[in-house]
Protein backbone atom coordinates (compact mmCIF):
# COMPACT_ATOMS: atom_id res chain seq x y z
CA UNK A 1 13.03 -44.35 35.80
CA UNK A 2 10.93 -47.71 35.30
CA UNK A 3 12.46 -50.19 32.84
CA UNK A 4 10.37 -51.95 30.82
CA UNK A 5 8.29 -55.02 32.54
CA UNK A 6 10.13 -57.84 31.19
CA UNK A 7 8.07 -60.28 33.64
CA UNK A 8 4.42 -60.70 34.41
CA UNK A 9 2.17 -63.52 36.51
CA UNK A 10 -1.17 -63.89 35.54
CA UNK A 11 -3.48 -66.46 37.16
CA UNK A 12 -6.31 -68.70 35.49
CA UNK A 13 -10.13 -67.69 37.36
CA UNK A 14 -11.90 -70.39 39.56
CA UNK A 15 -14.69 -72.03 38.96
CA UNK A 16 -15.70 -70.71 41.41
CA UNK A 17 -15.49 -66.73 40.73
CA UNK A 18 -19.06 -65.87 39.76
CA UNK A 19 -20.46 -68.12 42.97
CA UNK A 20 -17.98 -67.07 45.95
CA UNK A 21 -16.03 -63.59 45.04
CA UNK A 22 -15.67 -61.57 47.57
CA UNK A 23 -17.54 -58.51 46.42
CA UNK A 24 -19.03 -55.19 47.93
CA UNK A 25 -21.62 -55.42 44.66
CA UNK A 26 -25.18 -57.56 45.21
CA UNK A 27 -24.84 -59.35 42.00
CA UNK A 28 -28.03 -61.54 42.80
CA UNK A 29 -29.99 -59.55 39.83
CA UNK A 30 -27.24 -59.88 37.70
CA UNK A 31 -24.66 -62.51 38.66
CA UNK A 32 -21.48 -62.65 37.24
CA UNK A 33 -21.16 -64.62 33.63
CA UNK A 34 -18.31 -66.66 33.49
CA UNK A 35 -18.37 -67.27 30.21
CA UNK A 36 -18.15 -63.92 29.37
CA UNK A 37 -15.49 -63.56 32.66
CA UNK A 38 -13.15 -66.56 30.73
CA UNK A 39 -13.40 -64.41 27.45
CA UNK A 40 -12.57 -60.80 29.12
CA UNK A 41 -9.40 -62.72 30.77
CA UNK A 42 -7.87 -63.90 27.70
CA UNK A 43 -8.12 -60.46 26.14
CA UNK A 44 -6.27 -58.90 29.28
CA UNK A 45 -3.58 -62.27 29.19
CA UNK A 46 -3.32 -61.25 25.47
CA UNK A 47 -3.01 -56.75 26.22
CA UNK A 48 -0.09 -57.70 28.70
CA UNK A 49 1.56 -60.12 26.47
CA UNK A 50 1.92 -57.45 23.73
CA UNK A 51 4.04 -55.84 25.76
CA UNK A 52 5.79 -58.03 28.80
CA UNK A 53 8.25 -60.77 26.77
CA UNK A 54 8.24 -63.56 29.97
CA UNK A 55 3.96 -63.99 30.84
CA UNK A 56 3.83 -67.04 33.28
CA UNK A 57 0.26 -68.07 34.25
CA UNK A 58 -0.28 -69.86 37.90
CA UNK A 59 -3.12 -72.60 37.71
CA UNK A 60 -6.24 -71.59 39.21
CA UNK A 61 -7.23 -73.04 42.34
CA UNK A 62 -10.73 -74.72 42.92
CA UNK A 63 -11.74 -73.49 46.28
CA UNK A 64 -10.33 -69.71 46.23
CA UNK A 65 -12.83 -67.85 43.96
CA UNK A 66 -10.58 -64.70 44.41
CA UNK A 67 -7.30 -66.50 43.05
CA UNK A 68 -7.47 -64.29 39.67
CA UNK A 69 -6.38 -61.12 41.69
CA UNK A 70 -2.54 -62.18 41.73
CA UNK A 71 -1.91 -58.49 42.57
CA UNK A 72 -3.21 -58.84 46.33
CA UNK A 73 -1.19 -61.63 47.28
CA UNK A 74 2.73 -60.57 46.09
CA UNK A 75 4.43 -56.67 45.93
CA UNK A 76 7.41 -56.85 43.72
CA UNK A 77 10.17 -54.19 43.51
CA UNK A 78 13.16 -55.20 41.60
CA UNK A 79 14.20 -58.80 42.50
CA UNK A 80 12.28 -58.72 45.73
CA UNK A 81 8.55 -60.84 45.75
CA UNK A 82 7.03 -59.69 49.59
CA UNK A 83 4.65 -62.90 49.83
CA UNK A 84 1.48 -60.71 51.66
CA UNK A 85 -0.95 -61.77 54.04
CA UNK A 86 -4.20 -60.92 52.03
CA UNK A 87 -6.45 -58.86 54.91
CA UNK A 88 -9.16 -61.23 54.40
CA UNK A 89 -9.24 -64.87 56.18
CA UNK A 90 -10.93 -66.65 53.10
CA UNK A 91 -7.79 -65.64 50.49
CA UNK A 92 -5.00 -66.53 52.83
CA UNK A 93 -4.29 -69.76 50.57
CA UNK A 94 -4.03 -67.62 47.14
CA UNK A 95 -0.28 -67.29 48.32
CA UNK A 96 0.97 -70.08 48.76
CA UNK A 97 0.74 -71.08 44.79
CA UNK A 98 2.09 -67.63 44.01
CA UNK A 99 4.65 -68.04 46.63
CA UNK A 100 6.07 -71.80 44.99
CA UNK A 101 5.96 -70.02 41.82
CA UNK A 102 8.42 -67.19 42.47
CA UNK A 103 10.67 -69.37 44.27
CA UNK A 104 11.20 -71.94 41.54
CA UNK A 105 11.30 -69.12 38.69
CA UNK A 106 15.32 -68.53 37.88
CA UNK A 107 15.10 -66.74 34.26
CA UNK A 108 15.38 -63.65 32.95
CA UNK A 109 15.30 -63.34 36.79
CA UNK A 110 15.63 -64.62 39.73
CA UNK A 111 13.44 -63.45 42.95
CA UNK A 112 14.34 -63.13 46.33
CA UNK A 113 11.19 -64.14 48.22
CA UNK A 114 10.26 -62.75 51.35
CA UNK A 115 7.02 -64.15 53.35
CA UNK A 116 5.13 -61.34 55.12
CA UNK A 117 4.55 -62.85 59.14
CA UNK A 118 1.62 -62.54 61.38
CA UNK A 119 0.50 -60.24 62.41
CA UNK A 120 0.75 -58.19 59.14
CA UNK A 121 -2.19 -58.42 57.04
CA UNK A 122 -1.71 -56.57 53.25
CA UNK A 123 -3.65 -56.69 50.10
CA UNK A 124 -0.36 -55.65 47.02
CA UNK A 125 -3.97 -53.51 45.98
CA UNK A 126 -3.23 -50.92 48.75
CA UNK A 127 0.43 -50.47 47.02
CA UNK A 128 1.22 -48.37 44.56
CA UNK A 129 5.13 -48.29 43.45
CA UNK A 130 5.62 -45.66 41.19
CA UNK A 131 9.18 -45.82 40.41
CA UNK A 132 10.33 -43.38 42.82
CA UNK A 133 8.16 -43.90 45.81
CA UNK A 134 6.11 -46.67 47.83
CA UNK A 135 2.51 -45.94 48.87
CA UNK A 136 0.90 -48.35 51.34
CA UNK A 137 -2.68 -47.51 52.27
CA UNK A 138 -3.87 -48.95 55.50
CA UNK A 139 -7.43 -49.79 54.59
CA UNK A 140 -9.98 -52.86 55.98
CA UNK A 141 -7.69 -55.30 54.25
CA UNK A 142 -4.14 -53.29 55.10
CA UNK A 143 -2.79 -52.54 58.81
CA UNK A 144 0.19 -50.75 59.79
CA UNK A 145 1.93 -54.07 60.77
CA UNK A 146 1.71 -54.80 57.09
CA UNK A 147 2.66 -51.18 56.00
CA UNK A 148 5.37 -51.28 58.08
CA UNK A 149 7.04 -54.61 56.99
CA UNK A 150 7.02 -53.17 53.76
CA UNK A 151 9.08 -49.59 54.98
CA UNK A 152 11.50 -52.37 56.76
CA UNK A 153 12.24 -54.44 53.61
CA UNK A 154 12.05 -51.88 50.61
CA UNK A 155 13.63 -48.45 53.14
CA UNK A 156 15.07 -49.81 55.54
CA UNK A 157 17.37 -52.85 54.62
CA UNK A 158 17.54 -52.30 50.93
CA UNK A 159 16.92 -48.31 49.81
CA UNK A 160 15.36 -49.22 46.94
CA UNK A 161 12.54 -46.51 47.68
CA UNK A 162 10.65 -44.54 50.73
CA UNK A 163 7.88 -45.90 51.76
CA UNK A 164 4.98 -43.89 53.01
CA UNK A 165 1.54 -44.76 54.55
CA UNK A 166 -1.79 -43.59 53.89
CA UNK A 167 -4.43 -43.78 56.30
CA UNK A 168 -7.41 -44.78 54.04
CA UNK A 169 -9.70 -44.88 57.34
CA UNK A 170 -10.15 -41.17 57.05
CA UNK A 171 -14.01 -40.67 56.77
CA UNK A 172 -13.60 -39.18 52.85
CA UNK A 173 -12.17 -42.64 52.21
CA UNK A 174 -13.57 -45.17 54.33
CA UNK A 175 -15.23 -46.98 51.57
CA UNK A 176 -12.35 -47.30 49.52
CA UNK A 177 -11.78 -50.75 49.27
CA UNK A 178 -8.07 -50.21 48.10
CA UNK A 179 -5.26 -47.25 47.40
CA UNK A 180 -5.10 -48.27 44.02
CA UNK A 181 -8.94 -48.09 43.65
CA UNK A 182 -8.09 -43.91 43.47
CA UNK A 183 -4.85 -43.96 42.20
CA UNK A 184 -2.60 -45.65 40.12
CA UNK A 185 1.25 -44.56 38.15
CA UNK A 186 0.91 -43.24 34.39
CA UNK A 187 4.73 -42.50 34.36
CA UNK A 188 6.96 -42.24 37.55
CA UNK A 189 6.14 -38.80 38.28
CA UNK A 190 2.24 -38.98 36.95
CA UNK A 191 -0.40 -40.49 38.59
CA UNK A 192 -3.74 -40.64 37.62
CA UNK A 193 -6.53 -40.14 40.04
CA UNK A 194 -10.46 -39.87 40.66
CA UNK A 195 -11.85 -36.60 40.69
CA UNK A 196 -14.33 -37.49 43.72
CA UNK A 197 -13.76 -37.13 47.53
CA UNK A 198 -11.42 -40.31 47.98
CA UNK A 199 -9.44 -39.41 45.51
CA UNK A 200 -8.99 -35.68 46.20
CA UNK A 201 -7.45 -37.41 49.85
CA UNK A 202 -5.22 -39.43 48.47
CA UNK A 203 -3.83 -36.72 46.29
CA UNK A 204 -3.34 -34.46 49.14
CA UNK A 205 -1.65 -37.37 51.29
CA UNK A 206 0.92 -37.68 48.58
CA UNK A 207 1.53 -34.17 48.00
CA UNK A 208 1.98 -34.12 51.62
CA UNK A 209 3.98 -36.99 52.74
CA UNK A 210 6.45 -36.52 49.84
CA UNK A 211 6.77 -32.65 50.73
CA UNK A 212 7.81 -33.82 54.48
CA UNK A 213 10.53 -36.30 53.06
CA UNK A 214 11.96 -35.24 50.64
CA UNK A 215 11.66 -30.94 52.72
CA UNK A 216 11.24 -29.37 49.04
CA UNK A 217 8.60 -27.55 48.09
CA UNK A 218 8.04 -28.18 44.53
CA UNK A 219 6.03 -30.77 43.25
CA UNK A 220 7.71 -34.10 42.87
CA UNK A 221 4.18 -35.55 40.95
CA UNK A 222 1.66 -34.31 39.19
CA UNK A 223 -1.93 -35.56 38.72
CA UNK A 224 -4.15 -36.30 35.91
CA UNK A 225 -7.67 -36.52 37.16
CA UNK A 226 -10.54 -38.47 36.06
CA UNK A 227 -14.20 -38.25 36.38
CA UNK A 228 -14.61 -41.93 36.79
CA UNK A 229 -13.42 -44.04 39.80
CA UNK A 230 -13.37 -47.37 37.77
CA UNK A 231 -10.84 -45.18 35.04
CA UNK A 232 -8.28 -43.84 37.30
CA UNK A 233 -6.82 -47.53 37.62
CA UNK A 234 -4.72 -48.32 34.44
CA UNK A 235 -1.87 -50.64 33.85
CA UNK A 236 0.94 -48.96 32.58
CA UNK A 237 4.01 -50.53 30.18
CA UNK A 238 7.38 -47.98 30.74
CA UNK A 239 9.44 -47.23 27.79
CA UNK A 240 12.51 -47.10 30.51
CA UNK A 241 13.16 -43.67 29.05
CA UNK A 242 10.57 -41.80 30.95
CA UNK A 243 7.29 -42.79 28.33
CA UNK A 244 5.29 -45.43 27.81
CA UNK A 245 5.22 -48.28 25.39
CA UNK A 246 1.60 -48.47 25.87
CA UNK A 247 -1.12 -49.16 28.72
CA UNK A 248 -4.90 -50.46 29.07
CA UNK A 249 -7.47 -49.03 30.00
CA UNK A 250 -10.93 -49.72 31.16
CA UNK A 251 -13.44 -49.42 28.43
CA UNK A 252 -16.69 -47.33 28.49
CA UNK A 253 -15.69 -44.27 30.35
CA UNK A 254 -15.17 -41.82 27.05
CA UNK A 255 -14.47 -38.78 29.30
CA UNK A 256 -11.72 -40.40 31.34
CA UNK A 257 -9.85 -41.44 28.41
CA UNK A 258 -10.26 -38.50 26.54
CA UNK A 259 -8.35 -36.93 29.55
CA UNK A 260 -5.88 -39.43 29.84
CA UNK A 261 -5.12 -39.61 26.12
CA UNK A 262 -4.59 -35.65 26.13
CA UNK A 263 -2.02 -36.45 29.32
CA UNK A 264 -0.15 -39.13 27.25
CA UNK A 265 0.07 -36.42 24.29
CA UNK A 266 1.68 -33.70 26.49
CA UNK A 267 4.11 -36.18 28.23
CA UNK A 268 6.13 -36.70 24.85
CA UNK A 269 4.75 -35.39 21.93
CA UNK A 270 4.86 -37.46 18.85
CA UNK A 271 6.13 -40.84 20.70
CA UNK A 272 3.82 -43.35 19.93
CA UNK A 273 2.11 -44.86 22.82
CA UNK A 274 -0.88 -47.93 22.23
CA UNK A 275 -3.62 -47.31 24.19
CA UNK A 276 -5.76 -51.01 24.46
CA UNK A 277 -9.25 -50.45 26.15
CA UNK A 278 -11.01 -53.64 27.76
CA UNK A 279 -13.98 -54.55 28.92
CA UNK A 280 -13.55 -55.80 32.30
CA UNK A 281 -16.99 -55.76 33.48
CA UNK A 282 -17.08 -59.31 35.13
CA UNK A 283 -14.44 -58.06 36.80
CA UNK A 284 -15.57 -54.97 38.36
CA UNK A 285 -18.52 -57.03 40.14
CA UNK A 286 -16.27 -58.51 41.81
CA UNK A 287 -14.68 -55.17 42.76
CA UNK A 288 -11.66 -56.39 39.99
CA UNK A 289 -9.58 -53.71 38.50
CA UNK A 290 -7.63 -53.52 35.61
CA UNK A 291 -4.22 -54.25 38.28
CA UNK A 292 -5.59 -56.98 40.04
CA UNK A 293 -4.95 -59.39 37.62
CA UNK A 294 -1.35 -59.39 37.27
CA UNK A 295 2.34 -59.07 38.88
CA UNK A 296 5.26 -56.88 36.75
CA UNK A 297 8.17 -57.25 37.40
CA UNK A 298 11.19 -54.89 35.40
């Protein structure tokens, strides 16, 4: 089971986020506020710090408006850091800060950094680690090159974990910008995911895949769903005895937390598990969630 997180990288926002982030929204009406962006970013700094012990923050870089979504550029699994090729050309540079980083950080741990060659291309947004497995979804920012890298380092050289793809091109998931957009980990073995078309696919990809590898039939996760898309993306904080210390959530979808508080009830009943809700709407116009802003690391 997970240990606790007793690492995290967080990265300051451009000054150039609400001008050049990369964005399926048309914020033109509406643009995004960076004041307001600065202020919802020190409250998710201060959520993770609560719980994570060692929270290092990477300087922001001028000209990559995108540089606040450390998740895309870095997939870490133990002591390994896989330095990704993000899938699109304008982030490439996020990783080479992130990479320097890792490299010169030696305590609690020490990383052994890997650096992801062409032709892969992988956002760490289409991977979701839950413990027990690796899912790579091969979306418009994810190919198999990519995927695969990931199967050779985590499977194949160091069984730390299977690794299984998801083909996020299917036509009930095309517009999925990420895996993690549908689904992210609660608990090892409970994942949380949107109760809408893309979601329902990804939940039958995993209960699929898994069933082929492991040849068992009973069911090795089960699923919370939520009515919101936005919701079923949380950031979790293990116990490392099977719970959770606490996680955040994003705020103003009632009905989705109302389901997922009822799911953290009936995992242990009684343990005490802080839920913190945020506000991340800055975020979310630039098609942010609440995992995109940070790397944990057990």
């Amino acid at each position: 089971m997970t240990a606790p997180y007793t690492v995290a990288f967080v990265r300051d926002l451009s000054p150039k986020f609400s001008e050049a982030a990369l964005t399926s929204h048309d914020n033109s009406q509406a643009p995004i506020d960076m004041a307001l962006a600065h202020e919802q970013h020190e409250k998710y700094v201060e959520a993770v710090r609560k719980f994570v012990p060692n929270v290092n923050t990477v300087p922001a870089s001028e000209t990559l408006p995108d540089c606040c979504f450390i998740e895309d550029t870095c997939v870490i699994v133990g002591n390994i850091a896989v330095i990704t090729r993000p899938g699109h050309d304008a982030r490439r540079g996020e990783v080479e800060q992130v990479k320097n980083t890792l490299e010169t950080y030696a305590s609690p741990k020490k990383f052994l950094v890997l650096e992801m060659p062409e032709p892969c291309l992988l956002d760490g947004g289409d991977v979701l680690y839950t413990g027990m497995d690796m899912f790579v979804g091969l979306s418009k920012r994810t190919n198999q090159q990519g995927a695969k890298f990931l199967r050779r380092v985590f499977f194949e050289e160091s069984a730390i974990c299977s690794v299984h793809i998801i083909n996020l091109q299917n036509s009930a998931s095309a517009s999925t910008l990420h895996l993690k957009c549908v689904v992210s980990a609660l608990t090892d073995n409970v994942l949380i995911v949107s109760d809408d078309a893309p979601g329902q696919f990804v939940q039958s990809e995993i209960e699929r895949l898994v069933a082929e590898y492991h040849k068992k039939n009973e069911a090795r996760y089960s699923f919370v769903k939520v009515p919101d898309q936005v919701a079923s993306n949380i950031l979790r904080f293990p116990d490392g005895e099977g719970g959770l210390q606490g996680i955040v959530f994003q705020k103003g979808f009632p009905r989705s937390l109302a389901i997922v508080e009822d799911a953290i009830k009936a995992l242990v009943p009684g343990a005490a598990c802080e839920i913190i809700e945020l506000d991340m709407s800055q975020f979310i116009l630039a098609d942010g969630a609440l995992t995109c802003c940070s790397l944990v690391a057990a």
